[in-house]
N, C-alpha and C. Protein backbone atom coordinates (compact mmCIF):
# COMPACT_ATOMS: atom_id res chain seq x y z
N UNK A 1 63.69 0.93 -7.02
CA UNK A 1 64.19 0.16 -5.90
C UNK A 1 63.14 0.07 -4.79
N UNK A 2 62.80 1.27 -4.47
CA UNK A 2 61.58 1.42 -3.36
C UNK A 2 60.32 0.16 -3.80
N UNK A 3 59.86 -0.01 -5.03
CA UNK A 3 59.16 -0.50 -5.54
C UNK A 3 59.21 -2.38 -5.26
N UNK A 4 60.18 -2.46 -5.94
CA UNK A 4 60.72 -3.88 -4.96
C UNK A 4 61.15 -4.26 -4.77
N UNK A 5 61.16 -3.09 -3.54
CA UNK A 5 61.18 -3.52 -1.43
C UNK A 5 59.80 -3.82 -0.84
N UNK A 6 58.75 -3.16 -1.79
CA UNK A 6 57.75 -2.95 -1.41
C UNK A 6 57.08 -4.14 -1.66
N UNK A 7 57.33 -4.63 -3.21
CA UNK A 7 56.81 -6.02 -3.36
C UNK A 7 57.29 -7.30 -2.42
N UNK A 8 58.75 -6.82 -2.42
CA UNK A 8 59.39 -8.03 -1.47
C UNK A 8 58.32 -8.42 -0.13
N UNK A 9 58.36 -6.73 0.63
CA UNK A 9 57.73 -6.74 1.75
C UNK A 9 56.70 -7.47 2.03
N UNK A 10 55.35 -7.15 1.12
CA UNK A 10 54.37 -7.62 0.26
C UNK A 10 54.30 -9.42 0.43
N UNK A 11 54.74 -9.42 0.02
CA UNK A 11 55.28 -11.31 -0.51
C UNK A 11 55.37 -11.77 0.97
N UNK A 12 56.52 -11.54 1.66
CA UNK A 12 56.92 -11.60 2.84
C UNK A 12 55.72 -11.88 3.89
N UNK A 13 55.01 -10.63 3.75
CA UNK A 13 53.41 -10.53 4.73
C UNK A 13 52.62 -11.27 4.25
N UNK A 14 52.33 -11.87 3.14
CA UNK A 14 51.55 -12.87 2.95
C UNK A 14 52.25 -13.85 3.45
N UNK A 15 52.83 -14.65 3.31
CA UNK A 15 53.64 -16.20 3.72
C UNK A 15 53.50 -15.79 5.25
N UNK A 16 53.98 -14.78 6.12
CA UNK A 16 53.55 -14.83 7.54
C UNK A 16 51.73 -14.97 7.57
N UNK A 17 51.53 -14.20 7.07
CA UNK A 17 49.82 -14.26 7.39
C UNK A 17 49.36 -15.89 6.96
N UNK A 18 49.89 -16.50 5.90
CA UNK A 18 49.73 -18.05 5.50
C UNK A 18 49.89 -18.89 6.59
N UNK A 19 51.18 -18.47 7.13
CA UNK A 19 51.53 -19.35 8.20
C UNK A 19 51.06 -19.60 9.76
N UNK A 20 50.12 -18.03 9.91
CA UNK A 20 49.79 -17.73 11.19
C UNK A 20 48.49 -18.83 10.86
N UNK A 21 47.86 -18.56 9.80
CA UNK A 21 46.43 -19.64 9.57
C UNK A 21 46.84 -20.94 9.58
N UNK A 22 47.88 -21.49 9.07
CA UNK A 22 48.33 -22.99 8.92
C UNK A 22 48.25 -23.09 10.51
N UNK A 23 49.09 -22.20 11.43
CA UNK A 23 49.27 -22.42 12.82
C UNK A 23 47.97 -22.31 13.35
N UNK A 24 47.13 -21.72 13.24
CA UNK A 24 45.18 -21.62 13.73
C UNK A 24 45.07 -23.09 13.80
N UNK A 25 44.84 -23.73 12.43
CA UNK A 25 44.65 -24.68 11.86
C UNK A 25 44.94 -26.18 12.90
N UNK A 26 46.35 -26.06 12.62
CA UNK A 26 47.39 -26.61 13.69
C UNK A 26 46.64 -27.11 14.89
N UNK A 27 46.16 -25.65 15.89
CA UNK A 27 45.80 -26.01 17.24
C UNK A 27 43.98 -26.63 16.84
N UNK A 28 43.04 -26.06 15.96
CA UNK A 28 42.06 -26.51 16.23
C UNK A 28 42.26 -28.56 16.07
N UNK A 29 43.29 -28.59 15.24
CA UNK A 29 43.53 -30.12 14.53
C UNK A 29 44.06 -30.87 15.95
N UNK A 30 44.92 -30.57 16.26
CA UNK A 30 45.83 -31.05 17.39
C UNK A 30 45.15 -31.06 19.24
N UNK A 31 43.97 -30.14 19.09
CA UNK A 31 43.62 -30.27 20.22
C UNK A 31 42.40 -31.39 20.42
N UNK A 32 41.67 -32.05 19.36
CA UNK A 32 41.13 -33.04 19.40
C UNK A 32 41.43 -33.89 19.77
N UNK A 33 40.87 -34.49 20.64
CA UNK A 33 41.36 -36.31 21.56
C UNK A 33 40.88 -35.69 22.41
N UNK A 34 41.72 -36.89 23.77
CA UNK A 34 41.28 -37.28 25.35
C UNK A 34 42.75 -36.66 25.65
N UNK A 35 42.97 -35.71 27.24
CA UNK A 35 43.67 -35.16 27.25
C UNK A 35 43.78 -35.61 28.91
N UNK A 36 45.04 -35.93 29.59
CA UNK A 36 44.75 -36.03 31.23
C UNK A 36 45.73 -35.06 31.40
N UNK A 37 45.72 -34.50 32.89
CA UNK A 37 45.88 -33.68 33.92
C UNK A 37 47.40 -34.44 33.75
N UNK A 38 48.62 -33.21 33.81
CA UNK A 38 49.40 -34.21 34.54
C UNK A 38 50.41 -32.99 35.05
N UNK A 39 50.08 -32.27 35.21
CA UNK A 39 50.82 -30.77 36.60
C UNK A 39 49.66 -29.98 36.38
N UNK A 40 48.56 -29.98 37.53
CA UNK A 40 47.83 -28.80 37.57
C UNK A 40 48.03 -26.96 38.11
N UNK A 41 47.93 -26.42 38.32
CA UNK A 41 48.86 -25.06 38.81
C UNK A 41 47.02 -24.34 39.11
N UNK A 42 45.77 -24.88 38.59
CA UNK A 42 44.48 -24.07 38.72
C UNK A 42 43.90 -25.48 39.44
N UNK A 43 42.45 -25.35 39.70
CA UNK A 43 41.50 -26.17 40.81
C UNK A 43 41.62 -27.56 40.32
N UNK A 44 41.69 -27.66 38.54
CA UNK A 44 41.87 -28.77 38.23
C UNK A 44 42.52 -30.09 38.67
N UNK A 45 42.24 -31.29 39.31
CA UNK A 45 42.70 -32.04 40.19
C UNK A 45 43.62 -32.86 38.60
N UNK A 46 45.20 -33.11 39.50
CA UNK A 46 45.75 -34.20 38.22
C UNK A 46 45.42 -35.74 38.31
N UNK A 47 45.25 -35.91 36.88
CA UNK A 47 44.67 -37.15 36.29
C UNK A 47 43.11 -37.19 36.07
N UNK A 48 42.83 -35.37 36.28
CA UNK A 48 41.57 -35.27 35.56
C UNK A 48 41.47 -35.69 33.82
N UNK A 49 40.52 -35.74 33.29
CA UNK A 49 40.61 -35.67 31.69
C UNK A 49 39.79 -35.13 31.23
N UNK A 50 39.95 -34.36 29.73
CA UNK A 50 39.30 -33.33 28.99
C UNK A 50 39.48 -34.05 27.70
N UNK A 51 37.80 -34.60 27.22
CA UNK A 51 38.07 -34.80 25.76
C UNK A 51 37.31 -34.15 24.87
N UNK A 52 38.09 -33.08 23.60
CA UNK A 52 37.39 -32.45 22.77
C UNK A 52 37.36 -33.42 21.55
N UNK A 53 36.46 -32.83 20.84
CA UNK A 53 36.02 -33.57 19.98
C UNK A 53 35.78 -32.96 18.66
N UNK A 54 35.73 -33.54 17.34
CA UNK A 54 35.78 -32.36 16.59
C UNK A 54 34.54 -31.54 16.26
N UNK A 55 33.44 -31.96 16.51
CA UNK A 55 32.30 -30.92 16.41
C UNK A 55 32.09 -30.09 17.77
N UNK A 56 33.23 -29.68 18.28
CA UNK A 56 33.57 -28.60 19.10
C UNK A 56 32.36 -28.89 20.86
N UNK A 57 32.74 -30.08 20.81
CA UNK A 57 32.35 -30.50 22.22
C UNK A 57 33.32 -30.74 22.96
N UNK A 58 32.81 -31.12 24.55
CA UNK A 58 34.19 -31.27 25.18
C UNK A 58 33.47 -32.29 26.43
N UNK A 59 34.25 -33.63 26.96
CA UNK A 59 33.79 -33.81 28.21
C UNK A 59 34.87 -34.39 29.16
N UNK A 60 34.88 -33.59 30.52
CA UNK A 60 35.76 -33.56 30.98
C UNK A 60 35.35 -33.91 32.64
N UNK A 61 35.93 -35.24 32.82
CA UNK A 61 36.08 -35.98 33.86
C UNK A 61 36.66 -35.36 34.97
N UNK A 62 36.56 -34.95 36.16
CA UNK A 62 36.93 -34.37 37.32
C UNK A 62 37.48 -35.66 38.06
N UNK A 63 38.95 -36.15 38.48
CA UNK A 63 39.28 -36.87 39.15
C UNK A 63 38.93 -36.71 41.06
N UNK A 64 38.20 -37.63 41.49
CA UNK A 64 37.95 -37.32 43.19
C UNK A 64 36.74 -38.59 43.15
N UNK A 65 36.25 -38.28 44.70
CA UNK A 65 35.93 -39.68 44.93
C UNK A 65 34.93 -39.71 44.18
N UNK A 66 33.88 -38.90 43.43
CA UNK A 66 32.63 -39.22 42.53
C UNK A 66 33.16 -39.42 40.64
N UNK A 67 34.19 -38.67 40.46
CA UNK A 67 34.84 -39.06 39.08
C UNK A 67 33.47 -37.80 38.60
N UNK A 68 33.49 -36.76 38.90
CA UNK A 68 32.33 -35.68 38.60
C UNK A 68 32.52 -35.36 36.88
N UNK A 69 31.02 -35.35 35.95
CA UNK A 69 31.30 -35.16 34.50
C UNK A 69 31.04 -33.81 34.29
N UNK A 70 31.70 -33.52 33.46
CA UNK A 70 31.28 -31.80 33.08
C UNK A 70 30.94 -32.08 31.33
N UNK A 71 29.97 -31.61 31.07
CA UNK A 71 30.02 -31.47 29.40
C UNK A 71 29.83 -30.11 28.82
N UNK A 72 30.56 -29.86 27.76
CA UNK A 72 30.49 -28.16 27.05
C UNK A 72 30.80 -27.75 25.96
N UNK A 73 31.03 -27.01 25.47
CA UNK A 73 31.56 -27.04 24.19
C UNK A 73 33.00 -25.71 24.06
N UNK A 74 33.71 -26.02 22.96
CA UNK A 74 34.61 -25.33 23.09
C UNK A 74 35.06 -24.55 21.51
N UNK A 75 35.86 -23.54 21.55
CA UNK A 75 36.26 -23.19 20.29
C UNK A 75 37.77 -22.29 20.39
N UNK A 76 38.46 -22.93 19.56
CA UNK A 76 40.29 -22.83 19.61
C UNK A 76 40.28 -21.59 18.31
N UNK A 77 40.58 -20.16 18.58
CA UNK A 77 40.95 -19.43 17.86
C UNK A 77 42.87 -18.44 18.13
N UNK A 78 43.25 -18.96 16.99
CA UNK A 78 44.38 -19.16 17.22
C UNK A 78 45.32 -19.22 18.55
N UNK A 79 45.63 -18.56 19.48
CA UNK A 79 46.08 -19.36 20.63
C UNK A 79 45.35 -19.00 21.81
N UNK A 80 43.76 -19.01 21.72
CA UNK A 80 43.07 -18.74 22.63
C UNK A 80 42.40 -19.64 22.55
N UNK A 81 41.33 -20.02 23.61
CA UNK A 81 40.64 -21.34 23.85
C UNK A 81 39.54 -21.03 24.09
N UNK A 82 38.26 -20.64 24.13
CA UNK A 82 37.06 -20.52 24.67
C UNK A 82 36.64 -21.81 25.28
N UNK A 83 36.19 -21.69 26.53
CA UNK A 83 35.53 -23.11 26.71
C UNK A 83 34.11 -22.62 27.36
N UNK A 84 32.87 -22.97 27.09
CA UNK A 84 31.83 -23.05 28.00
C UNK A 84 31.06 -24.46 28.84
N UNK A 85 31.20 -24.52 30.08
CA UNK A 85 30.67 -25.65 30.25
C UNK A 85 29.26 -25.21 31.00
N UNK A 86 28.29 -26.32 31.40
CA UNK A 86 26.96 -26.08 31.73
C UNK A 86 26.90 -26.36 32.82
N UNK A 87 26.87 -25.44 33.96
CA UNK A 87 26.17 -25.64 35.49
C UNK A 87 25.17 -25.98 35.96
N UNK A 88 24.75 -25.62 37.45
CA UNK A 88 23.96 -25.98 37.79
C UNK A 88 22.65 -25.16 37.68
N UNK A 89 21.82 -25.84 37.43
CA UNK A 89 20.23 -24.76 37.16
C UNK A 89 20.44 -24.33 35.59
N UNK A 90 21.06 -25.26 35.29
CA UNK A 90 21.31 -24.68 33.42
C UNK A 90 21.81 -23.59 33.32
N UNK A 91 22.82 -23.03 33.96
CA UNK A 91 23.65 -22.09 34.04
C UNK A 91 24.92 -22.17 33.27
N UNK A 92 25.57 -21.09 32.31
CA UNK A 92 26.80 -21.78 31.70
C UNK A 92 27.59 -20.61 32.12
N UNK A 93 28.82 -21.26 32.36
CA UNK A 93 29.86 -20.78 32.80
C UNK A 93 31.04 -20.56 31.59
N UNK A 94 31.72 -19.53 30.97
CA UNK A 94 32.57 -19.47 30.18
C UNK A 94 33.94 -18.91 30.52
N UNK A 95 35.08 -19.03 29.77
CA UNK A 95 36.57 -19.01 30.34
C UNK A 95 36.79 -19.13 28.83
N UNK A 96 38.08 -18.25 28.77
CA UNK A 96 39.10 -18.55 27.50
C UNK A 96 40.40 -18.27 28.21
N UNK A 97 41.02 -19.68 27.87
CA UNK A 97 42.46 -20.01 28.60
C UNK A 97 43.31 -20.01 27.22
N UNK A 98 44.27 -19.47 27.38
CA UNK A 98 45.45 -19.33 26.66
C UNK A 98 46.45 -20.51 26.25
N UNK A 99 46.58 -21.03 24.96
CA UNK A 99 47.21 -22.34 24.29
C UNK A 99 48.46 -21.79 24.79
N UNK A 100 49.67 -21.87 25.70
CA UNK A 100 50.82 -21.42 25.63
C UNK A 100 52.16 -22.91 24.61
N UNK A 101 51.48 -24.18 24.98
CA UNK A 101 51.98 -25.25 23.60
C UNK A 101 50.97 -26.22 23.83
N UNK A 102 51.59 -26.86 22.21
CA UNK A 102 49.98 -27.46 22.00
C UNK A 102 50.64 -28.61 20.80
N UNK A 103 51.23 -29.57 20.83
CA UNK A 103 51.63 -30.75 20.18
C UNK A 103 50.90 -31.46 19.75
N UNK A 104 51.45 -32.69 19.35
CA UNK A 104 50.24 -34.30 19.16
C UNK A 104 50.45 -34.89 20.66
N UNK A 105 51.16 -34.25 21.58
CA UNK A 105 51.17 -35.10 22.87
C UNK A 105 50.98 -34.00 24.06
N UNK A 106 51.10 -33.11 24.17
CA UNK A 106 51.46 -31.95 25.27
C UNK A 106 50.78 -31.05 25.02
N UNK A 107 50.00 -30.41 26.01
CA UNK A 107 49.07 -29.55 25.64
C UNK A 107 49.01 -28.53 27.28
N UNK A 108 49.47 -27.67 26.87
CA UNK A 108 49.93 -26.37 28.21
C UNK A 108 49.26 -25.36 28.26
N UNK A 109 47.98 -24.74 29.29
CA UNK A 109 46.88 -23.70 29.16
C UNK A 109 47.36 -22.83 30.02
N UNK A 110 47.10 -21.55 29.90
CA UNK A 110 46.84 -20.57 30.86
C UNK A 110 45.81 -20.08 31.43
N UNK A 111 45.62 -19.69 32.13
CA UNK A 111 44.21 -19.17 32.43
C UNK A 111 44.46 -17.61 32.77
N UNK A 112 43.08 -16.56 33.26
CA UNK A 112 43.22 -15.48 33.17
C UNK A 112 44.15 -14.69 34.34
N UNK A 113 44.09 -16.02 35.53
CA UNK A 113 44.97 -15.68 36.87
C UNK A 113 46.17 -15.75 36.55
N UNK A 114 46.87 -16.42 35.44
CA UNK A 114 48.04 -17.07 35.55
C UNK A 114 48.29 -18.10 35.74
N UNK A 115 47.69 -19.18 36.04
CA UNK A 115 47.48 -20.54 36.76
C UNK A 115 47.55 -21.15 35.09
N UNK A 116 49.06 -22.32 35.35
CA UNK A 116 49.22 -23.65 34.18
C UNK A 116 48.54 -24.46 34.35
N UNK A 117 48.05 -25.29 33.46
CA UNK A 117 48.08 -26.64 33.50
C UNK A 117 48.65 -27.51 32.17
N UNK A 118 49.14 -28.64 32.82
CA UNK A 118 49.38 -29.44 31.61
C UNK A 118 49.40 -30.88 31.44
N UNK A 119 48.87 -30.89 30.25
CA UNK A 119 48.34 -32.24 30.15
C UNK A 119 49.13 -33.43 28.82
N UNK A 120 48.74 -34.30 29.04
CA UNK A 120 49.63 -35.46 28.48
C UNK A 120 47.92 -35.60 27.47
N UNK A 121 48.31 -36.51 26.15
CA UNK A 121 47.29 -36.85 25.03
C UNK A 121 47.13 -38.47 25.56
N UNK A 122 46.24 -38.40 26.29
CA UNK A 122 46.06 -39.80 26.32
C UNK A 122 45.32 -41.18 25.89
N UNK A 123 45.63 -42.32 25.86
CA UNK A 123 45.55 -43.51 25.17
C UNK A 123 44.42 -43.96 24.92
């Protein structure tokens, strides 16, 4: 009997571990496109936009009176986000914000303060 419970168990932990990778999968697939601002909660101004791309770039439009570009690259491991973008004097700046949801349309970050943002998949 112990035996299989053990296989059951077994079986069980694989199909979760299957599913946690299908879900990895999921966010690196789903976070590709053009993404706008649409409730900021961090510095991010709304109706900014962030577009990743699939060879793990990113460029992201700062809404204000210059429309300021940021370019960087990024990498989605399961519900964490790394992003690095490039400053000034060739300086790079890095952050990993937290996927809290992540659709074909809605896409909701955390950051390390606590600070949301969320964004609409846009057209």
């Amino acid at each position: 009997m112990n035996r299989l419970f053990a296989l059951a168990l077994g079986g069980f932990l694989i199909a979760l571990t299957g599913f946690a990778a299908a879900a990895d999968d999921d966010n690196a697939k789903n976070i590709i496109g053009k993404w706008e601002v649409t409730k900021s909660g961090s510095d991010l101004p709304t109706g900014s936009t962030v577009e990743f791309t699939k060879d793990g770039k990113l460029l992201a439009v700062i809404k204000g009176d210059d429309n300021t570009k940021i370019e960087g690259t990024y990498k989605v491991e399961k519900e964490k986000m790394t992003v690095k973008i490039k400053g000034e004097g060739n300086q790079t700046h890095e952050e990993v914000v937290t996927i809290l949801k992540l659709t074909e349309t809605v896409l909701e970050t955390k950051d390390k303060d606590g600070k949301t943002d969320i964004f609409k998949k846009a057209k």
